[in-house]
N, C-alpha and C. Protein backbone atom coordinates (compact mmCIF):
# COMPACT_ATOMS: atom_id res chain seq x y z
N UNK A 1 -72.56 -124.66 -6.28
CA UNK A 1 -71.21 -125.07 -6.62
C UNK A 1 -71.27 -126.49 -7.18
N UNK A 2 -70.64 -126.32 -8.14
CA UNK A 2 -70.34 -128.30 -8.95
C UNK A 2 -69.82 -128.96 -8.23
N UNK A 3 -69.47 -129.84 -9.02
CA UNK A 3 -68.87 -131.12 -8.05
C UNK A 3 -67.36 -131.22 -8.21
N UNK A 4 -66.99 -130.73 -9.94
CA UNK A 4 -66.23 -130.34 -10.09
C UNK A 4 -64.95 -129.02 -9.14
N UNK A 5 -66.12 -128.17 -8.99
CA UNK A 5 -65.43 -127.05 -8.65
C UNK A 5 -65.38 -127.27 -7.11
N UNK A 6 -66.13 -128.38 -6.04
CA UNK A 6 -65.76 -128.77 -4.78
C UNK A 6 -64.50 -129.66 -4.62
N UNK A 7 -64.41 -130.54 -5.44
CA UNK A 7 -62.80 -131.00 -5.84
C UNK A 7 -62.02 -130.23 -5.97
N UNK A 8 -62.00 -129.40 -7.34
CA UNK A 8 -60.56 -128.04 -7.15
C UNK A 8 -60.50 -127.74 -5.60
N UNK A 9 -61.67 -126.85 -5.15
CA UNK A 9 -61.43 -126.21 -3.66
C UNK A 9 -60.74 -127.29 -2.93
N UNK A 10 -61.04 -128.49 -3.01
CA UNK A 10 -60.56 -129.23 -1.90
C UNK A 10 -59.31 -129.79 -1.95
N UNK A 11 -58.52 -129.96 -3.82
CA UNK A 11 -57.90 -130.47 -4.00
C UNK A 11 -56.53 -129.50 -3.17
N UNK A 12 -57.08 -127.57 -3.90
CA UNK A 12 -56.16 -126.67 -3.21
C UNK A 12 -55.86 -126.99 -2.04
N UNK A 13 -56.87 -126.95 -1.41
CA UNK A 13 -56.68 -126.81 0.05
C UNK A 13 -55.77 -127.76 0.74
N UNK A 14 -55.79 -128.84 0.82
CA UNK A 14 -55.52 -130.04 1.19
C UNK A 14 -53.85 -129.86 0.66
N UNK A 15 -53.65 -129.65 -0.71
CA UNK A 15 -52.55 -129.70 -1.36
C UNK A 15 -51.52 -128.56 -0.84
N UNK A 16 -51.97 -127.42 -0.29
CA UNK A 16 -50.92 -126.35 0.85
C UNK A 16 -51.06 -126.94 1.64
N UNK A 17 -51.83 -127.72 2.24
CA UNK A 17 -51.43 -128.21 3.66
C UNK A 17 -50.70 -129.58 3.53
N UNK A 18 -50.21 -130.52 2.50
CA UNK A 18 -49.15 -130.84 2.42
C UNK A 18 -47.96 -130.64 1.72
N UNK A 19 -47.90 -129.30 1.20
CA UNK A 19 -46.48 -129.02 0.88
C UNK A 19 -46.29 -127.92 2.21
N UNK A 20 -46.88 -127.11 2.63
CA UNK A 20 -46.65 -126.33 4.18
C UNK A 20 -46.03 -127.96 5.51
N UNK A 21 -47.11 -128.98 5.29
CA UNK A 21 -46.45 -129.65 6.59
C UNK A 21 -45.89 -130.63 6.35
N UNK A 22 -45.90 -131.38 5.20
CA UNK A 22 -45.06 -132.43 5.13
C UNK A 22 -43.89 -131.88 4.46
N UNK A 23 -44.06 -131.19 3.70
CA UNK A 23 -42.26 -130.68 2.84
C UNK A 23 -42.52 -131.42 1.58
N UNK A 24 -41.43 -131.04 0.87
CA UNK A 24 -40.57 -131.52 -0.10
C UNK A 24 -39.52 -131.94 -0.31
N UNK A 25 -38.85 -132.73 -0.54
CA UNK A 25 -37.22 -132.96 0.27
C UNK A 25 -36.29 -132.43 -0.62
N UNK A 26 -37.18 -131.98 -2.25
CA UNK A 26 -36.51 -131.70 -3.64
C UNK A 26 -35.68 -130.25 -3.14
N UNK A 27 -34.24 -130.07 -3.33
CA UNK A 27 -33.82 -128.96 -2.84
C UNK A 27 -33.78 -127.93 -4.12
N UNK A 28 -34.58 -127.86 -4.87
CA UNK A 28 -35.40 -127.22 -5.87
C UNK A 28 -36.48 -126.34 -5.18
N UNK A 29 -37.05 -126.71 -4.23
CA UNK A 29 -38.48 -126.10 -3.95
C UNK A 29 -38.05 -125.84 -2.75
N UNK A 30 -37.82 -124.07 -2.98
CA UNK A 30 -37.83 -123.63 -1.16
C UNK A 30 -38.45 -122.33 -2.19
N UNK A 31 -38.80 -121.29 -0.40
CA UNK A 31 -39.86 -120.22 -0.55
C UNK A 31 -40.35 -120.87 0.23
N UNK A 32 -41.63 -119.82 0.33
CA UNK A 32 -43.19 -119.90 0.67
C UNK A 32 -43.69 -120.23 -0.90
N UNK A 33 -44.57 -121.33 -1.02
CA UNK A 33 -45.59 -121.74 -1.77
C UNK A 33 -46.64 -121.03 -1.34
N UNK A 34 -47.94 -120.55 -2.45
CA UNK A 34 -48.77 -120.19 -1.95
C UNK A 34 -49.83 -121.45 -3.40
N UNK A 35 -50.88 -122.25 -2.93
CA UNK A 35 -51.46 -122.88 -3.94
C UNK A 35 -52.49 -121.92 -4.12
N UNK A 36 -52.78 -121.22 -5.88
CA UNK A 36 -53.52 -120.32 -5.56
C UNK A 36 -54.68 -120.76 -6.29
N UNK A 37 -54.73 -121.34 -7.11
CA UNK A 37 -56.48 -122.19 -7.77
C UNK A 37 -55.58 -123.67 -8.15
N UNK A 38 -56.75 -124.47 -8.55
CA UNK A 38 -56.48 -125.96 -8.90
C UNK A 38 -57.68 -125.63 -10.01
N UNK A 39 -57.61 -126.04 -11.11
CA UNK A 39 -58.31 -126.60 -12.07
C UNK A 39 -58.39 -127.88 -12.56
N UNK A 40 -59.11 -128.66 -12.60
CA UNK A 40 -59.39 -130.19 -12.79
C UNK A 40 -60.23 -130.67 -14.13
N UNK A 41 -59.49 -131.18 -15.33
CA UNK A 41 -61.04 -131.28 -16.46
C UNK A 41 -61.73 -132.42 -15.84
N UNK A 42 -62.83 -132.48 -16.90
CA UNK A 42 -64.08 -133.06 -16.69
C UNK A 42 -64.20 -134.60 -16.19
N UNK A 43 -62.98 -135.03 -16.54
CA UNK A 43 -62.80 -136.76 -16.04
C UNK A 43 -62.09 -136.72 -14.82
N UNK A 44 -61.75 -135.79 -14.33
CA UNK A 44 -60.98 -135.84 -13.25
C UNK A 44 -59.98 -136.63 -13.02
N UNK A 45 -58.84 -136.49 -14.67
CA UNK A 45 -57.75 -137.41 -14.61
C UNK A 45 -56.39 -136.04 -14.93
N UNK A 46 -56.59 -134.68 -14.69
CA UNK A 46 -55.87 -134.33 -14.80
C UNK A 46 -55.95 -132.70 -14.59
N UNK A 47 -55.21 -132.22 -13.75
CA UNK A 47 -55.54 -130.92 -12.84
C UNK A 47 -54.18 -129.92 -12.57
N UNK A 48 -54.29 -128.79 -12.99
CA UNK A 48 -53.39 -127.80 -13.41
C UNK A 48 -53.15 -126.97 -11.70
N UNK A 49 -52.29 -126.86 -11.29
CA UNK A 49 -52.19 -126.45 -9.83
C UNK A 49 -51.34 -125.17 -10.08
N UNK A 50 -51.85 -124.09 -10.19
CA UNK A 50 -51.08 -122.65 -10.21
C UNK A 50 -51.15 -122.28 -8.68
N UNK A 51 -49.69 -121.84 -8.78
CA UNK A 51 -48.74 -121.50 -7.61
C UNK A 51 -48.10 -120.26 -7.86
N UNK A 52 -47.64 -119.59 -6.50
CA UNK A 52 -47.13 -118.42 -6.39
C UNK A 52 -46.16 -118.91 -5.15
N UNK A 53 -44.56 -118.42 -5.85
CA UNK A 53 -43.53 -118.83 -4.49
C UNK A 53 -42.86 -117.43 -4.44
N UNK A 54 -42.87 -117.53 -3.18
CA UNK A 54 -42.13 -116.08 -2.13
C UNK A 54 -40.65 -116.72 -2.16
N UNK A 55 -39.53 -115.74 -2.26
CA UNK A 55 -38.51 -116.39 -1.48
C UNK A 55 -37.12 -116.99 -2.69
N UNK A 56 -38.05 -116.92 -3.78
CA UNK A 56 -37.23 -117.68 -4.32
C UNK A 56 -36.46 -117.33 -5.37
N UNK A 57 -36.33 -116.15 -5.43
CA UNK A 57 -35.28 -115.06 -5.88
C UNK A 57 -35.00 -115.35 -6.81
N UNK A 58 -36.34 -115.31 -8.04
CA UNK A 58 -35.85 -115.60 -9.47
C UNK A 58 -35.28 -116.94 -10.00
N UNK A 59 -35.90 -118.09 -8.91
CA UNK A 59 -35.66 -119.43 -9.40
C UNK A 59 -37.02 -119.99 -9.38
N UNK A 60 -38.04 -119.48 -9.30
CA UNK A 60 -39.70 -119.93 -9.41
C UNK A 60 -39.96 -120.74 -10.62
N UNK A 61 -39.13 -121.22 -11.55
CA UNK A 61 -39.42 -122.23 -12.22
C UNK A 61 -38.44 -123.41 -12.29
N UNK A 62 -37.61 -122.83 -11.30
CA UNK A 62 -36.72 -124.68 -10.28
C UNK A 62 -37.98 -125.32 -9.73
N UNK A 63 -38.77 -124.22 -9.11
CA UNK A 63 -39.27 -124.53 -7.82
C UNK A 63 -40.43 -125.79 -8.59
N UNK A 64 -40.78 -125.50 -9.61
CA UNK A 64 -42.04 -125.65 -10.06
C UNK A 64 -41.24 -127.12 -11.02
N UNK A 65 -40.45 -126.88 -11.28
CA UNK A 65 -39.94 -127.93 -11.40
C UNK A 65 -39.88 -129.42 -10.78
N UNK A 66 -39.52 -128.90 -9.44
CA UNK A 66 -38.99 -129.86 -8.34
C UNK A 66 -40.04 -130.45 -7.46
N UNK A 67 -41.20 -129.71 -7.92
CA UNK A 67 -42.78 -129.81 -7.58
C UNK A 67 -43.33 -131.02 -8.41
N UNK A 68 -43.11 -130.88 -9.73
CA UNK A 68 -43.71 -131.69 -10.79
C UNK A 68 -42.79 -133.23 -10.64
N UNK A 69 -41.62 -133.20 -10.31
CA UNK A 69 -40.59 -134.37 -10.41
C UNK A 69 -40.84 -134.85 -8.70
N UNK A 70 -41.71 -134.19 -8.04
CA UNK A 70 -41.91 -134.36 -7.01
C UNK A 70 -43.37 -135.24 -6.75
N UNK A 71 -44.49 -134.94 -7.76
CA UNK A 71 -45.53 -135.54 -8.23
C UNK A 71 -46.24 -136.80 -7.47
N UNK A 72 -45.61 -137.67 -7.34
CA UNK A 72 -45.60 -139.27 -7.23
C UNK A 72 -45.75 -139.07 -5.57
N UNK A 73 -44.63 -138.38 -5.25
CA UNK A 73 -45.16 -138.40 -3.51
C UNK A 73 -46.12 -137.43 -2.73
N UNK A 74 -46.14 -135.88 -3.61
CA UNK A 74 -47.42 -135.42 -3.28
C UNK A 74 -48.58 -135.63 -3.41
N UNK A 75 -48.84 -136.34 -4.51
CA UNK A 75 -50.21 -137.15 -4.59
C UNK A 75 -50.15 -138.34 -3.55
N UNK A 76 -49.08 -139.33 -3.58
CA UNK A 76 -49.76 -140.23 -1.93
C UNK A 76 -50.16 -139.43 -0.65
N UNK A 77 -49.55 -138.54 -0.69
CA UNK A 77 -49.64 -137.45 1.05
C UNK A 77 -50.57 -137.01 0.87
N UNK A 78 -51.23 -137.00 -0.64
CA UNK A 78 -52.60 -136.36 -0.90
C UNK A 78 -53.95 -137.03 -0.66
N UNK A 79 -53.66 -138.50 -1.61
CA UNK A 79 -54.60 -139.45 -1.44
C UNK A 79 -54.79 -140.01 0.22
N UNK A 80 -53.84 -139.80 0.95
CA UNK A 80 -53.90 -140.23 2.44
C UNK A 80 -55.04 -139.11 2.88
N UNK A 81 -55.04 -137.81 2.81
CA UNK A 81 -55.95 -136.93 3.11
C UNK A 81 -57.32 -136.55 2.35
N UNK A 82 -57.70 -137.51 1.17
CA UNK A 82 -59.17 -137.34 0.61
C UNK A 82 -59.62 -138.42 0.46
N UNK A 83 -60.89 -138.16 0.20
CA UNK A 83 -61.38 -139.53 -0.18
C UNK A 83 -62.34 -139.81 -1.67
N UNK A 84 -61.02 -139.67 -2.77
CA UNK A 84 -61.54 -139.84 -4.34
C UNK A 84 -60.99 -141.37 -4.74
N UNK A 85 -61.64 -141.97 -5.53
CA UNK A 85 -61.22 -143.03 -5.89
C UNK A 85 -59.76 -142.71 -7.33
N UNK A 86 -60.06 -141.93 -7.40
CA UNK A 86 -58.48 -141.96 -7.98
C UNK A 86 -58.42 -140.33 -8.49
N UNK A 87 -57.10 -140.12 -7.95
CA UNK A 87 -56.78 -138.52 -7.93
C UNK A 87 -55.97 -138.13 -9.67
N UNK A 88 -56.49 -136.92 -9.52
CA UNK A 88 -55.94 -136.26 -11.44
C UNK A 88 -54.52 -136.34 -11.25
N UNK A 89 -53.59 -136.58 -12.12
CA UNK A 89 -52.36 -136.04 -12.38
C UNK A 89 -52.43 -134.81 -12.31
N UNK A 90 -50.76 -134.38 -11.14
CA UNK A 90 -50.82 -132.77 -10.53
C UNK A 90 -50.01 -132.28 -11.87
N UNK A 91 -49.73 -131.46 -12.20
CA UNK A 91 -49.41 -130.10 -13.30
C UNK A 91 -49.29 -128.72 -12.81
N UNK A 92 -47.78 -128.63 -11.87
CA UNK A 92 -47.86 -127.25 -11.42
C UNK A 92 -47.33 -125.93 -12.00
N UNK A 93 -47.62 -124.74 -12.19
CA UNK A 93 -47.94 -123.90 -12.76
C UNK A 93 -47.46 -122.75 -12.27
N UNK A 94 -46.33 -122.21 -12.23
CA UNK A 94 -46.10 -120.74 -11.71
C UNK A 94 -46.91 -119.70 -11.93
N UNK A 95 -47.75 -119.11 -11.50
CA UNK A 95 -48.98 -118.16 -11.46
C UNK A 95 -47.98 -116.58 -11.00
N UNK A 96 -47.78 -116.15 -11.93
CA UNK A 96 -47.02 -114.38 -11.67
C UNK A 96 -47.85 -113.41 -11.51
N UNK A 97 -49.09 -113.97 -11.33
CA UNK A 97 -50.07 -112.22 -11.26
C UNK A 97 -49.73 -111.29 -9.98
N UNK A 98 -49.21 -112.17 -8.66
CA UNK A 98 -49.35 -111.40 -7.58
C UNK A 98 -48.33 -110.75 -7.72
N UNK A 99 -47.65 -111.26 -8.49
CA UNK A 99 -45.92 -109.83 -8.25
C UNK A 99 -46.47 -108.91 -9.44
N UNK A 100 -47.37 -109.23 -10.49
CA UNK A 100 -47.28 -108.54 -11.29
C UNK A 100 -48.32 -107.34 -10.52
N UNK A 101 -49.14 -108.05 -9.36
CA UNK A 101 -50.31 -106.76 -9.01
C UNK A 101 -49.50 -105.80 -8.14
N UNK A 102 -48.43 -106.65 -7.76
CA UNK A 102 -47.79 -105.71 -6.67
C UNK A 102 -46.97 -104.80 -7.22
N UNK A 103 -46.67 -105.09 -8.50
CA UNK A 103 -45.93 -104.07 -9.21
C UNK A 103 -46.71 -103.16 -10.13
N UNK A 104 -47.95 -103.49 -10.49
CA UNK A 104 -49.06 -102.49 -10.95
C UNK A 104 -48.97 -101.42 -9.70
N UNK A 105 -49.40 -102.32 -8.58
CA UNK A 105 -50.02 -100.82 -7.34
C UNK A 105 -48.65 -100.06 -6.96
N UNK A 106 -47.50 -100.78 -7.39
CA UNK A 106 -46.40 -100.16 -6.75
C UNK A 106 -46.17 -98.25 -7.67
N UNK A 107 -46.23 -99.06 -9.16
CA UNK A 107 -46.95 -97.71 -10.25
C UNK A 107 -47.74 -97.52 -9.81
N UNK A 108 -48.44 -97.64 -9.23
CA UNK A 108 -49.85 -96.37 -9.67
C UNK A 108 -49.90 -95.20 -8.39
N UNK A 109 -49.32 -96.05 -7.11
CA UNK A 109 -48.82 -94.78 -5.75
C UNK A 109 -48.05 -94.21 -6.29
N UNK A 110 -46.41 -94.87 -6.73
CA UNK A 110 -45.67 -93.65 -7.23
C UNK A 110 -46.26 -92.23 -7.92
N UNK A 111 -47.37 -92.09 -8.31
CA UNK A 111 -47.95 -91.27 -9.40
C UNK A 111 -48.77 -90.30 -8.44
């Protein structure tokens, strides 16, 4: 594994566990968040965070909204929990594959 690709993993990880425990206060972003990959380019000044939100009944790009205008304080709650000398600009990303898989398998039982 790169060094690169131990950052994404860690950036994910770290990054559900502060929108799960610290919140968001943006009343834009409710659901369940799920962070489902982080991609980071090569300078590690800027990292694409695709997400999947439960819950949010066809407002998943408020949510993602209120995420991005939210930016400034998830990265301090972030930088408190790693240890990079300076973290990428977040870029979050509504990721639709899981409703779209759930609606593939939902076709393919019907059949």
């Amino acid at each position: 594994m790169s060094r690169i690709e131990r950052i994404e993993a860690e950036i994910a990880k770290q990054l559900a566990l502060v929108i799960q425990q610290d919140g968001v206060k943006d009343p834009r972003v409710r659901g369940l968040i799920s962070v489902l990959r982080v991609t980071v380019d090569t300078e590690l000044s800027y990292a694409k965070v695709y997400i999947s939100v439960l819950g949010a009944d066809g407002h998943e790009q408020e949510v993602v909204e209120g995420l991005n205008s939210a930016e400034g304080y998830i990265k301090s709650r972030l930088n408190k929990k790693m240890r990079l000398r300076a973290l990428p600009e977040l870029h979050f990303i509504y990721d639709d594959s899981l409703v779209y898989g759930a609606y593939m398998n939902q076709k393919l039982t019907e059949k």
